[in-house]
PDB file of N, CA and C in Angstrom:
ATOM      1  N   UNK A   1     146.538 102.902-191.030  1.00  0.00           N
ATOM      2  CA  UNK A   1     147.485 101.969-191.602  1.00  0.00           C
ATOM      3  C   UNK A   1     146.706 100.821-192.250  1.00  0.00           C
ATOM      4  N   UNK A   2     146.950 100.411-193.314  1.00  0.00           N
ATOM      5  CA  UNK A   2     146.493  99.290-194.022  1.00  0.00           C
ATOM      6  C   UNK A   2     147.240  98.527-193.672  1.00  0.00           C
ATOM      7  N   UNK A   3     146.582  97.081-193.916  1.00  0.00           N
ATOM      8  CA  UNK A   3     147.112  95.779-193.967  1.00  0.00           C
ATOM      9  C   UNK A   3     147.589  95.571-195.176  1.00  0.00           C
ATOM     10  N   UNK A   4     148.580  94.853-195.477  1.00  0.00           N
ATOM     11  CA  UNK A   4     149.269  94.335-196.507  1.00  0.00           C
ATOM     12  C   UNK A   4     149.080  92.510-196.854  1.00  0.00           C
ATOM     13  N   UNK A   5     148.105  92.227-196.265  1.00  0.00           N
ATOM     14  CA  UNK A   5     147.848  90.690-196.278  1.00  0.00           C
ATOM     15  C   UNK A   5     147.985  89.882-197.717  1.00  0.00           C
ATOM     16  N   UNK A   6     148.807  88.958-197.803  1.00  0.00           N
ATOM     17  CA  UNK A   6     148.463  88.457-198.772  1.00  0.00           C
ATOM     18  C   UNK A   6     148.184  87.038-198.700  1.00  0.00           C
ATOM     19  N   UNK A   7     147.200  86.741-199.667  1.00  0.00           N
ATOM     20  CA  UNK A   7     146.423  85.808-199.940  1.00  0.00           C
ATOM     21  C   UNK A   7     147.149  84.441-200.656  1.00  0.00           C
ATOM     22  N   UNK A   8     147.318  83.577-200.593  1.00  0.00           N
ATOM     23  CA  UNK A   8     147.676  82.480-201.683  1.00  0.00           C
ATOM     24  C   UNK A   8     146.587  80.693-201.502  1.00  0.00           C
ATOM     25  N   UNK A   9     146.230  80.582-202.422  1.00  0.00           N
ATOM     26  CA  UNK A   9     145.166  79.144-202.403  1.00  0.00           C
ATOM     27  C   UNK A   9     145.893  77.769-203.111  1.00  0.00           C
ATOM     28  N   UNK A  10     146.306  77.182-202.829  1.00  0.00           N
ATOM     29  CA  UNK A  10     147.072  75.909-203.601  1.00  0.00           C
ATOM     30  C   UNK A  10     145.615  74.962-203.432  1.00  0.00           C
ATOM     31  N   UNK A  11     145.399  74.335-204.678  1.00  0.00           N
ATOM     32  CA  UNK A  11     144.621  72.868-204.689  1.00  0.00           C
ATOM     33  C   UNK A  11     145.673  71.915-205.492  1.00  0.00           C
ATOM     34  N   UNK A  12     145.550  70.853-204.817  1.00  0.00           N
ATOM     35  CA  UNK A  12     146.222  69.362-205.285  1.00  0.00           C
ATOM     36  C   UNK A  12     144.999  68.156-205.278  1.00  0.00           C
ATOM     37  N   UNK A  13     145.389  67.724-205.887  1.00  0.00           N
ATOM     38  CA  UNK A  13     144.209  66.569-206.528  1.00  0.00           C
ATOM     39  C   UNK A  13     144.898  65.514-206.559  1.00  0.00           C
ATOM     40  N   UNK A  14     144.544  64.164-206.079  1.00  0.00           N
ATOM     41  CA  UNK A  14     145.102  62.850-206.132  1.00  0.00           C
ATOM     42  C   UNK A  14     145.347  63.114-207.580  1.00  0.00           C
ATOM     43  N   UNK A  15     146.604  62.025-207.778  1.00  0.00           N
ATOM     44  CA  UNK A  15     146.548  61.664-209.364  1.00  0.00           C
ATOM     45  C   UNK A  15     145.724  60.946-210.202  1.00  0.00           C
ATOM     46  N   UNK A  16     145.667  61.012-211.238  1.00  0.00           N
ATOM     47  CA  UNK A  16     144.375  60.225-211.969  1.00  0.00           C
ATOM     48  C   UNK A  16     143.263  61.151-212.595  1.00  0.00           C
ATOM     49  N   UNK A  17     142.537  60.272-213.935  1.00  0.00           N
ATOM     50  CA  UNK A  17     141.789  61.158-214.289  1.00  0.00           C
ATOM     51  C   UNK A  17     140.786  61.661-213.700  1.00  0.00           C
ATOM     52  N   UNK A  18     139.860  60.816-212.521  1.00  0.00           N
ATOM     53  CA  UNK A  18     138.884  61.797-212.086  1.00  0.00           C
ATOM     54  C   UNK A  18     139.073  61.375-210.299  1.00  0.00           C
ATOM     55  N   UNK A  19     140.298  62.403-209.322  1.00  0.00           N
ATOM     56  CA  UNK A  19     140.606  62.105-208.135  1.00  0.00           C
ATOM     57  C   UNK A  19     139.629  61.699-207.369  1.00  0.00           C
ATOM     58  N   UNK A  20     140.059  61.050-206.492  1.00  0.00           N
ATOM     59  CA  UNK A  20     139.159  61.158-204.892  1.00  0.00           C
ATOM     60  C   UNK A  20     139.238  61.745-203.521  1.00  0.00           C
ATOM     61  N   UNK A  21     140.105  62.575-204.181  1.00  0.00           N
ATOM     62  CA  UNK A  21     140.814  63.240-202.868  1.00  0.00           C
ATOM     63  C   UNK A  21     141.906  64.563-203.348  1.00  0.00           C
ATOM     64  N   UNK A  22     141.292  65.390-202.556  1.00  0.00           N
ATOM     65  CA  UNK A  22     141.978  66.818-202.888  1.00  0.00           C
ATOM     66  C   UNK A  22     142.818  67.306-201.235  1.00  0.00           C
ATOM     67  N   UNK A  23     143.640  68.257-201.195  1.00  0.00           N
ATOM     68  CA  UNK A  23     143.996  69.088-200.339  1.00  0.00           C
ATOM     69  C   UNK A  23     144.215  70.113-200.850  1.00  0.00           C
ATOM     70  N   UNK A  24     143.302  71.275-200.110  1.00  0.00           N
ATOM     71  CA  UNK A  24     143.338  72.524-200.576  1.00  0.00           C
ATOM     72  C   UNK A  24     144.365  73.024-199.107  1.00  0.00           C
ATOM     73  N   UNK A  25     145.015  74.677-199.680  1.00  0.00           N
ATOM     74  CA  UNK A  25     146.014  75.094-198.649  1.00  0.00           C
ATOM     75  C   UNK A  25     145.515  76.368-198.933  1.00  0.00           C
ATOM     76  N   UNK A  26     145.358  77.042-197.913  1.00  0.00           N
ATOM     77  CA  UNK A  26     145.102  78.613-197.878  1.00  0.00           C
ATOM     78  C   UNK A  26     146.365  78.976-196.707  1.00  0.00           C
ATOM     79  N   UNK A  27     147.072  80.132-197.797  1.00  0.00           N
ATOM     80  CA  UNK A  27     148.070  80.792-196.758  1.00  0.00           C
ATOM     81  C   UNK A  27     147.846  82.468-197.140  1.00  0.00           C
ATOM     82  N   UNK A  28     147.918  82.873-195.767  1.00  0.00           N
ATOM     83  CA  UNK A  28     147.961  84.336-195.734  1.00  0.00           C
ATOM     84  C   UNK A  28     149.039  84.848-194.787  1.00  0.00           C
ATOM     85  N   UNK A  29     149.572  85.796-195.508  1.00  0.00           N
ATOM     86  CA  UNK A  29     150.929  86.626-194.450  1.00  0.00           C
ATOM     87  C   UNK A  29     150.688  88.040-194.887  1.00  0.00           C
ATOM     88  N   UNK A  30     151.507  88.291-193.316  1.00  0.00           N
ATOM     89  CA  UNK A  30     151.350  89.992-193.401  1.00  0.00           C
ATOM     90  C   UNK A  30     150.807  90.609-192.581  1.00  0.00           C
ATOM     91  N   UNK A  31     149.757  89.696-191.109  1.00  0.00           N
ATOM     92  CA  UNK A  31     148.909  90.126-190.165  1.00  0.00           C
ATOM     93  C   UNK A  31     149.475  91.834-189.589  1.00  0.00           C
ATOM     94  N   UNK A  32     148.728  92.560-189.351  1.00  0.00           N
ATOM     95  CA  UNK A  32     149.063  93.869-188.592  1.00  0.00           C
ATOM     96  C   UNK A  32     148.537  93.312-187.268  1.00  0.00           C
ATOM     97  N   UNK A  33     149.615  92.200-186.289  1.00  0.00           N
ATOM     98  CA  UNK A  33     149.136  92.165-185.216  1.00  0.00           C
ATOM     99  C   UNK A  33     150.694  91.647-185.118  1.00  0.00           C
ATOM    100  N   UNK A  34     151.326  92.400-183.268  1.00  0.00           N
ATOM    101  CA  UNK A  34     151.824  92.256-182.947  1.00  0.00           C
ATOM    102  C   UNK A  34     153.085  90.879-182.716  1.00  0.00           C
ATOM    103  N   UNK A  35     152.201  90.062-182.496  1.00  0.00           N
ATOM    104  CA  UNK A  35     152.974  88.438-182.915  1.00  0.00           C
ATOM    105  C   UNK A  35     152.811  87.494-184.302  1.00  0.00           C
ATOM    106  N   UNK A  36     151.426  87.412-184.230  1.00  0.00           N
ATOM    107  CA  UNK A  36     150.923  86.683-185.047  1.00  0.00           C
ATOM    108  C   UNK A  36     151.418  87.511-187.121  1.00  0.00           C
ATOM    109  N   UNK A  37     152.164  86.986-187.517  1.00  0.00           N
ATOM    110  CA  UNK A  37     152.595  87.188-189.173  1.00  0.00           C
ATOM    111  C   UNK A  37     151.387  87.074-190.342  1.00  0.00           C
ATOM    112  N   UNK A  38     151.383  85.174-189.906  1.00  0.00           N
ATOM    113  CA  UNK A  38     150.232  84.998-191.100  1.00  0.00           C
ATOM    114  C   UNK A  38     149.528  83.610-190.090  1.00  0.00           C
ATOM    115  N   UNK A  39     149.000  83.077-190.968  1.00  0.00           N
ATOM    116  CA  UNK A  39     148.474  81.626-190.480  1.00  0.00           C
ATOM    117  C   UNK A  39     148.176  80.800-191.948  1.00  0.00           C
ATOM    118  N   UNK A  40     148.033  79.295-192.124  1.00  0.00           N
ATOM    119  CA  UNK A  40     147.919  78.199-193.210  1.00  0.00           C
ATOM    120  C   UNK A  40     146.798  77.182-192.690  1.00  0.00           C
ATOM    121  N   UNK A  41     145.799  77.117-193.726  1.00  0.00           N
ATOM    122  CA  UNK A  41     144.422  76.278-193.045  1.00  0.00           C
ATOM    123  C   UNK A  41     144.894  75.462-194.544  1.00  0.00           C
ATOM    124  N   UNK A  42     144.871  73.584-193.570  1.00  0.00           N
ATOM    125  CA  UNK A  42     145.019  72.806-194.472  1.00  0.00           C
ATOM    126  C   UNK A  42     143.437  71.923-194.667  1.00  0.00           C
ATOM    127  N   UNK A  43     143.236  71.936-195.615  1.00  0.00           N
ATOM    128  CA  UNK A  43     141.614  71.900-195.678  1.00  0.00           C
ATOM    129  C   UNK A  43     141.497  70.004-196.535  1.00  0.00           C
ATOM    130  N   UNK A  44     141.588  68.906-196.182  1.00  0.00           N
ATOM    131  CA  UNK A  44     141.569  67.575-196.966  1.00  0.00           C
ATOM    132  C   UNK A  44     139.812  67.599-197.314  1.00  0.00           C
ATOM    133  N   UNK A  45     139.655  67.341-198.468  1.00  0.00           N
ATOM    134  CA  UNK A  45     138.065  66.450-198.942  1.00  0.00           C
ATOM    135  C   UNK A  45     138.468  65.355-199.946  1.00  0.00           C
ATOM    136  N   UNK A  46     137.453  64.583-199.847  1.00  0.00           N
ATOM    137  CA  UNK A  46     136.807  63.546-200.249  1.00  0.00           C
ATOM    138  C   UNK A  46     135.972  63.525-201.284  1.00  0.00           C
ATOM    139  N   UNK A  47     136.124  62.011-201.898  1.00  0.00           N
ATOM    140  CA  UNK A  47     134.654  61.923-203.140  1.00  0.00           C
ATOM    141  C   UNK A  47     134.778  60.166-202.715  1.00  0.00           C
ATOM    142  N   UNK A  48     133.439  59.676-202.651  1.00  0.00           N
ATOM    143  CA  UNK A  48     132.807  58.676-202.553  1.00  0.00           C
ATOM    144  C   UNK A  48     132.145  57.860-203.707  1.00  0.00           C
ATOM    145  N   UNK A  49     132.438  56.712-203.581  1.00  0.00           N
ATOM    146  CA  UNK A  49     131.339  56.321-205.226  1.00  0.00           C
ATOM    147  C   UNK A  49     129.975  56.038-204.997  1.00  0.00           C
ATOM    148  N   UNK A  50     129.284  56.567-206.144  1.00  0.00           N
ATOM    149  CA  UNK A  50     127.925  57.034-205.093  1.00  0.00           C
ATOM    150  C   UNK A  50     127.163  56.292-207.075  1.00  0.00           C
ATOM    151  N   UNK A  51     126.393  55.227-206.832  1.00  0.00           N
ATOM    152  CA  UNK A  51     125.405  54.440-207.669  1.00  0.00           C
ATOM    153  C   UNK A  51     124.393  55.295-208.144  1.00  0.00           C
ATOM    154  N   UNK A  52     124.200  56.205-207.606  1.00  0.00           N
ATOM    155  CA  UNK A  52     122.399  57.726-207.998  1.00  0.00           C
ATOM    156  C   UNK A  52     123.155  58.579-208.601  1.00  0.00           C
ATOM    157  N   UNK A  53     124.390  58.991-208.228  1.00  0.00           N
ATOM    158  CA  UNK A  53     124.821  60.359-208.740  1.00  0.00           C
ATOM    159  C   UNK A  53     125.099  60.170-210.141  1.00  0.00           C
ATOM    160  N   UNK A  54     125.098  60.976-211.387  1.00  0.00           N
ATOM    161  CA  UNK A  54     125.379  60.845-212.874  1.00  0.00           C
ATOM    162  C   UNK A  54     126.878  60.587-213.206  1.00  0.00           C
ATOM    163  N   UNK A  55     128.009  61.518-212.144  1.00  0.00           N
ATOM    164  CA  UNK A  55     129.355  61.134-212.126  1.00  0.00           C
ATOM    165  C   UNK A  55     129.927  59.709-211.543  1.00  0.00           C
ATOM    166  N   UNK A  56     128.639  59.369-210.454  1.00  0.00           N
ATOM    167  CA  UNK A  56     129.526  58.090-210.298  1.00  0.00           C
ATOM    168  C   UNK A  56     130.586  58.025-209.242  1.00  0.00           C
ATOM    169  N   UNK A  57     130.093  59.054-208.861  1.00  0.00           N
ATOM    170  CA  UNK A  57     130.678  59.525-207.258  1.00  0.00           C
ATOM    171  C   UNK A  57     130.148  61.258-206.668  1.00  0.00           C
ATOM    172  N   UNK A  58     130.124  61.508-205.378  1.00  0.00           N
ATOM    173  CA  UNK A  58     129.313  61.914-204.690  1.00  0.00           C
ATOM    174  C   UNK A  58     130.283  63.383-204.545  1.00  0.00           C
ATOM    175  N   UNK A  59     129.719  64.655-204.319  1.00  0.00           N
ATOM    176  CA  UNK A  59     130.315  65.984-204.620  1.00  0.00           C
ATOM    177  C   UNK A  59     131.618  65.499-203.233  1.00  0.00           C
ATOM    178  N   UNK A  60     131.982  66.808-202.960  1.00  0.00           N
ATOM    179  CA  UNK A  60     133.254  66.751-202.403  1.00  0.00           C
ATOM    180  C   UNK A  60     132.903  66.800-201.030  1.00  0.00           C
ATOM    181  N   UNK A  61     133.564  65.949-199.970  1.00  0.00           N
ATOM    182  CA  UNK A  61     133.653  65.939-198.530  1.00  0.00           C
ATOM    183  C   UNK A  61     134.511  66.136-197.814  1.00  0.00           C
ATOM    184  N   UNK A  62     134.431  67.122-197.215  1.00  0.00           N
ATOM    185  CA  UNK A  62     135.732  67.894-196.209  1.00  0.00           C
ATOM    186  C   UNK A  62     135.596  67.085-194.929  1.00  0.00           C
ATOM    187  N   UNK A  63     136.488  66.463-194.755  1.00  0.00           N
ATOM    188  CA  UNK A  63     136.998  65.260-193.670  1.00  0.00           C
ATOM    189  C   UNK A  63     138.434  65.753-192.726  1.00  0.00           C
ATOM    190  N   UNK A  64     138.908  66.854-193.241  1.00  0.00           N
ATOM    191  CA  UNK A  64     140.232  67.149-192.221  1.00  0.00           C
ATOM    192  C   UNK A  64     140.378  68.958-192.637  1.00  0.00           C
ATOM    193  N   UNK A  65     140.298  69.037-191.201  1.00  0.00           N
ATOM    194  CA  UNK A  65     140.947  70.806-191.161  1.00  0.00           C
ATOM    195  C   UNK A  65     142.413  71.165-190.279  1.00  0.00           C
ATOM    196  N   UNK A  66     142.853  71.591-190.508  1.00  0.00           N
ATOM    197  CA  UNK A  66     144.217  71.969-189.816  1.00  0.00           C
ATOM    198  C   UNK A  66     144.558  73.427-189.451  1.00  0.00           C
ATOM    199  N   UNK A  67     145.089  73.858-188.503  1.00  0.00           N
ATOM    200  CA  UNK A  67     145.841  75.866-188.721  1.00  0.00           C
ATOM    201  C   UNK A  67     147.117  75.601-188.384  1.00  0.00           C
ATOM    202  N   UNK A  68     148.200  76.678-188.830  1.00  0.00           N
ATOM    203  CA  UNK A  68     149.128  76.604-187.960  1.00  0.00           C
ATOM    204  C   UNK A  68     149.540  78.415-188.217  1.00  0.00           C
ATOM    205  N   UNK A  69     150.691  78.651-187.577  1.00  0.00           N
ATOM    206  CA  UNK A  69     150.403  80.202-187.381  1.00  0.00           C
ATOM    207  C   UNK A  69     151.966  80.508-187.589  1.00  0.00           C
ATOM    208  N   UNK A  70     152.763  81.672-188.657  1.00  0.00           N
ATOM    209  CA  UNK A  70     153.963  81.916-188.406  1.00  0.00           C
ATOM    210  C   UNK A  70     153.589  83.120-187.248  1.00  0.00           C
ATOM    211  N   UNK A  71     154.794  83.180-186.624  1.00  0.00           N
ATOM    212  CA  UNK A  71     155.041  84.554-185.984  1.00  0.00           C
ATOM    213  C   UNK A  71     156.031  85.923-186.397  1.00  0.00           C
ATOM    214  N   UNK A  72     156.052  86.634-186.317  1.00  0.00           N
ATOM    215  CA  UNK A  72     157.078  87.646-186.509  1.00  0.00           C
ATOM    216  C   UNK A  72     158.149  87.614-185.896  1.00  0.00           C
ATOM    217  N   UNK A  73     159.378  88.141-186.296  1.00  0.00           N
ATOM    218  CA  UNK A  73     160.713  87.708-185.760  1.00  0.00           C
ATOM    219  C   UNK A  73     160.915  88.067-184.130  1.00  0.00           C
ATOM    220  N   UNK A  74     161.396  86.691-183.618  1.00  0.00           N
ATOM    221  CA  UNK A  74     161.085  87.222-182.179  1.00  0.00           C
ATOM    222  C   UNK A  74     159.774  87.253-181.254  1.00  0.00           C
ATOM    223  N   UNK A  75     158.970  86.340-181.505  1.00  0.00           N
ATOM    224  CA  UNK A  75     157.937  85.955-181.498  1.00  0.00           C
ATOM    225  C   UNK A  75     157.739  84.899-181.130  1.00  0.00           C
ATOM    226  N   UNK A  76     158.095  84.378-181.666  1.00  0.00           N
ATOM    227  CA  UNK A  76     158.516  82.550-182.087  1.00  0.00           C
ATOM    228  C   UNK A  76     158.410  81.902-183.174  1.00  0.00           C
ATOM    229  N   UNK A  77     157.792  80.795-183.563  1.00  0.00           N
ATOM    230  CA  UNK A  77     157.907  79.975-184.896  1.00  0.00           C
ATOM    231  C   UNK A  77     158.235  81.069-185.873  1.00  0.00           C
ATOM    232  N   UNK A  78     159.520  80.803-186.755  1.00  0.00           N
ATOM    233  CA  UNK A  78     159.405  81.506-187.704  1.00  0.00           C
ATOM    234  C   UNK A  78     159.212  80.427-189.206  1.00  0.00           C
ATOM    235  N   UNK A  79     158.746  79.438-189.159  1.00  0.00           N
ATOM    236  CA  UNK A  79     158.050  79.024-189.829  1.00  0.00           C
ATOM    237  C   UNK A  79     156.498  77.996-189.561  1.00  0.00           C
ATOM    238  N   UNK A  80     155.514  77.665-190.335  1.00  0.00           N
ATOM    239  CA  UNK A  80     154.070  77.720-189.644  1.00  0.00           C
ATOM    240  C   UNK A  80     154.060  76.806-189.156  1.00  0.00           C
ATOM    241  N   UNK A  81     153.584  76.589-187.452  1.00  0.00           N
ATOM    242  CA  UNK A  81     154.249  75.853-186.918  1.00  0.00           C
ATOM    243  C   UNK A  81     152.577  75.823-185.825  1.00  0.00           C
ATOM    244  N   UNK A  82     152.249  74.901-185.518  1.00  0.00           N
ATOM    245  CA  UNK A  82     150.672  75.055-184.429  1.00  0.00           C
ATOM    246  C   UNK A  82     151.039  75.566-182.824  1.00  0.00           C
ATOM    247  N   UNK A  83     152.513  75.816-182.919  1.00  0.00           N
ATOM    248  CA  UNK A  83     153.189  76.740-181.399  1.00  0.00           C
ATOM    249  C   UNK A  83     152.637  78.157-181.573  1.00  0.00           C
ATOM    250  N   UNK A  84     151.594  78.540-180.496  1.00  0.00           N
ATOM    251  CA  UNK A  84     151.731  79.895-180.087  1.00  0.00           C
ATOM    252  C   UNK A  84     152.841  81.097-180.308  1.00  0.00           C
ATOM    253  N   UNK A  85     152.036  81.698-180.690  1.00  0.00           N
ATOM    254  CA  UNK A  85     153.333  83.145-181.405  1.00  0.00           C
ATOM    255  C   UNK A  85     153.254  83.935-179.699  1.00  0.00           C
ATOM    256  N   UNK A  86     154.239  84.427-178.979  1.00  0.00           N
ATOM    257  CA  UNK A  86     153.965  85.087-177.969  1.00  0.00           C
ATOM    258  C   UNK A  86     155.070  86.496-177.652  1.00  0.00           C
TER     259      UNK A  86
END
């Protein structure tokens, strides 16, 4: 049996022409495991103003990670939620 997983990547960027702050979202659904559906890693970075660098601020810094997990119906959370699927 194959997995049917699917993949999705959202990036958001502060507003403005050159941000300081992004949140990237990775969601995947579809797990071939009994409870667990999919899971969502919320990924925050950073940019610093940095006087050496040529841009004038410093590459990107990942400062916050997050998971949370849907479950399959009957499971529990049916939306992604950091509650145990059981």
């Amino acid at each position: 049996m194959q997995a049917d997983v699917s993949t999705t990547i959202d990036v958001r960027y502060e507003k403005g022409e050159s941000p300081n702050g992004a949140v990237v979202t990775v969601t995947q659904d579809g797990f071939l495991d009994d409870s667990v559906r999919g899971e969502r890693f919320t990924l925050r970075f950073s940019r610093k103003a940095c006087s050496t660098c040529a841009s004038g601020k410093s590459g990107w810094w990942l400062y916050g990670l997050g998971a949370t997990r849907i479950c399959w119906e009957g499971c529990g959370a049916q939306d992604f939620s950091a509650e145990p699927c059981h």
